[in-house]
N, C-alpha and C. Protein backbone atom coordinates (compact mmCIF):
# COMPACT_ATOMS: atom_id res chain seq x y z
N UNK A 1 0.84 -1.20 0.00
CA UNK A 1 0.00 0.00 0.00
C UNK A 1 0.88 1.25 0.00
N UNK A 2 2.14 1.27 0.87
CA UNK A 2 2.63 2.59 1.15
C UNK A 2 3.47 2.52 -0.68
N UNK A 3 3.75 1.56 -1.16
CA UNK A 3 4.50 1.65 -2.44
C UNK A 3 3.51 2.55 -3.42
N UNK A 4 2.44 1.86 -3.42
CA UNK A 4 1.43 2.36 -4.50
C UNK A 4 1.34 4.25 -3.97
N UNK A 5 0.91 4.07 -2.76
CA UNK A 5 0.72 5.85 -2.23
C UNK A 5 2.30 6.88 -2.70
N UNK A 6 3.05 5.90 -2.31
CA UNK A 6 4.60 6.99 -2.79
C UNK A 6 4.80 7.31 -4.41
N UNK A 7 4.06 5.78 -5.09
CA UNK A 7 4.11 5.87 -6.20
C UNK A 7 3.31 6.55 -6.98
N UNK A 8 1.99 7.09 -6.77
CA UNK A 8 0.92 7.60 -7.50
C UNK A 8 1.65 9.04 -7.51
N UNK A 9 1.98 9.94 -6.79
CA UNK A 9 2.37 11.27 -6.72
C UNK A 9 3.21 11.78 -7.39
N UNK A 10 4.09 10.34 -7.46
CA UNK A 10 5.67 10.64 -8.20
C UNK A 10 5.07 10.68 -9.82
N UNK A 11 4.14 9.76 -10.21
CA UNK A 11 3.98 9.53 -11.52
C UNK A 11 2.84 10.82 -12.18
N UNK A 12 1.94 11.19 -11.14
CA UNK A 12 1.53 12.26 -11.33
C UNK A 12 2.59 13.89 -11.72
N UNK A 13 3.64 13.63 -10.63
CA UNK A 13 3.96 15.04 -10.82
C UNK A 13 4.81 14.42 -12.27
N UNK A 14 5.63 13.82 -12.90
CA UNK A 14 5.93 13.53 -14.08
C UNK A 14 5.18 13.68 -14.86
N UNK A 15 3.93 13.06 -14.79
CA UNK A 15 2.79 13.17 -16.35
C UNK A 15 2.39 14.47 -16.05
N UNK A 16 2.02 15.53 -14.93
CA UNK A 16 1.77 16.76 -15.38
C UNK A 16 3.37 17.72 -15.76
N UNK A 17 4.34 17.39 -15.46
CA UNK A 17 5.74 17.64 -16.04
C UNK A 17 6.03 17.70 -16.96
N UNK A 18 5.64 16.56 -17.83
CA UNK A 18 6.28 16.00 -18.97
C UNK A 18 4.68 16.19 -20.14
N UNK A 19 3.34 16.16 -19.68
CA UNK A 19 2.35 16.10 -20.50
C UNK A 19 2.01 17.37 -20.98
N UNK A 20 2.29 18.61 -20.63
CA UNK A 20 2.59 20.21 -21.25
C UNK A 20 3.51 20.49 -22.16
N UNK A 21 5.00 19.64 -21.87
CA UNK A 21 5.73 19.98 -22.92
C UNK A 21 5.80 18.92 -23.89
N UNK A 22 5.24 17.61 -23.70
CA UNK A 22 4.77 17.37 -25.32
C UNK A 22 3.97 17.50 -25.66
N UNK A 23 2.88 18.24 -25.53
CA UNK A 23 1.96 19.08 -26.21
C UNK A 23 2.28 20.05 -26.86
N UNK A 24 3.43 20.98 -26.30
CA UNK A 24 3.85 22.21 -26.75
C UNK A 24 5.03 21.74 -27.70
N UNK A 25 5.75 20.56 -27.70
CA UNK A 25 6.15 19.96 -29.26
C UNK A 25 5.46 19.50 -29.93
N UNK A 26 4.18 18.79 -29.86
CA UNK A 26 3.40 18.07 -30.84
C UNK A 26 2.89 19.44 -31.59
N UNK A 27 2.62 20.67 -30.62
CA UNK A 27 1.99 21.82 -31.02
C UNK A 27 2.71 22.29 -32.38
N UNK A 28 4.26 22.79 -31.89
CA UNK A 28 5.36 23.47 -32.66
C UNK A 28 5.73 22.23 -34.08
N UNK A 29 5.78 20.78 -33.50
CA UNK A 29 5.56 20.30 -34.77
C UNK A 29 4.70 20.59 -35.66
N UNK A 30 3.32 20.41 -35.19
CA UNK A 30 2.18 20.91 -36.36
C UNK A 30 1.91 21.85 -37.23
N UNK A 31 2.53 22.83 -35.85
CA UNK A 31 3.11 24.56 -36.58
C UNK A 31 3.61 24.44 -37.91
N UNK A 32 5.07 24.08 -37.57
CA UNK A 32 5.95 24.08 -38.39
C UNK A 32 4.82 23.29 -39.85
N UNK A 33 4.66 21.99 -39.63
CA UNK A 33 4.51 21.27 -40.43
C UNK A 33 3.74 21.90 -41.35
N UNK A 34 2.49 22.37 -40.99
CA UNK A 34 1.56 23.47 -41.45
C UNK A 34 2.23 24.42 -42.49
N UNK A 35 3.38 24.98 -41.64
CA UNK A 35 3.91 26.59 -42.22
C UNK A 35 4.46 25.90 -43.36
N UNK A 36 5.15 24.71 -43.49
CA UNK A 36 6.60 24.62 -44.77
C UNK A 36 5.15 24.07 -45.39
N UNK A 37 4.09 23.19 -45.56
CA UNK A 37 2.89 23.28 -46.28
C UNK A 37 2.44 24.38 -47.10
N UNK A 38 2.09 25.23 -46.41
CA UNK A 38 2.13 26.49 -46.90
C UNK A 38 2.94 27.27 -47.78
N UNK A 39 4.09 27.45 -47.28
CA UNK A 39 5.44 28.02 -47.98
C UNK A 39 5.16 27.04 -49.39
N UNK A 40 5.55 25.15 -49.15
CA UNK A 40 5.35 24.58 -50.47
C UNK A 40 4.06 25.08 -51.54
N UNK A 41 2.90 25.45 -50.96
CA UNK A 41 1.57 25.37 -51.58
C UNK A 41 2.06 27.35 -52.38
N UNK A 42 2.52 28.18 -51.49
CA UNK A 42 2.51 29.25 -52.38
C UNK A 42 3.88 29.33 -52.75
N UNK A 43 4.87 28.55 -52.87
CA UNK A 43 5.83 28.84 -53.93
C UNK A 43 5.57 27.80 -54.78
């Protein structure tokens, strides 16, 4: 029991750690991906 309780917090503060900034790369990927789309489509 005390494993699981030490363990839930730790894995929490990681997935809210770590689950913002790959969002904010999946984001900047899409960006990007989008923009050179673009750039290709009007040159």
């Amino acid at each position: 029991m005390a494993e699981t309780q030490s363990g839930r917090p730790v894995r929490r503060r990681t997935t809210t750690a770590v689950g913002p900034t790959v969002e904010i790369v999946l984001l900047v990927l899409v960006a990007v991906s989008l923009g050179s789309v673009l750039l290709a489509t009007v040159t």
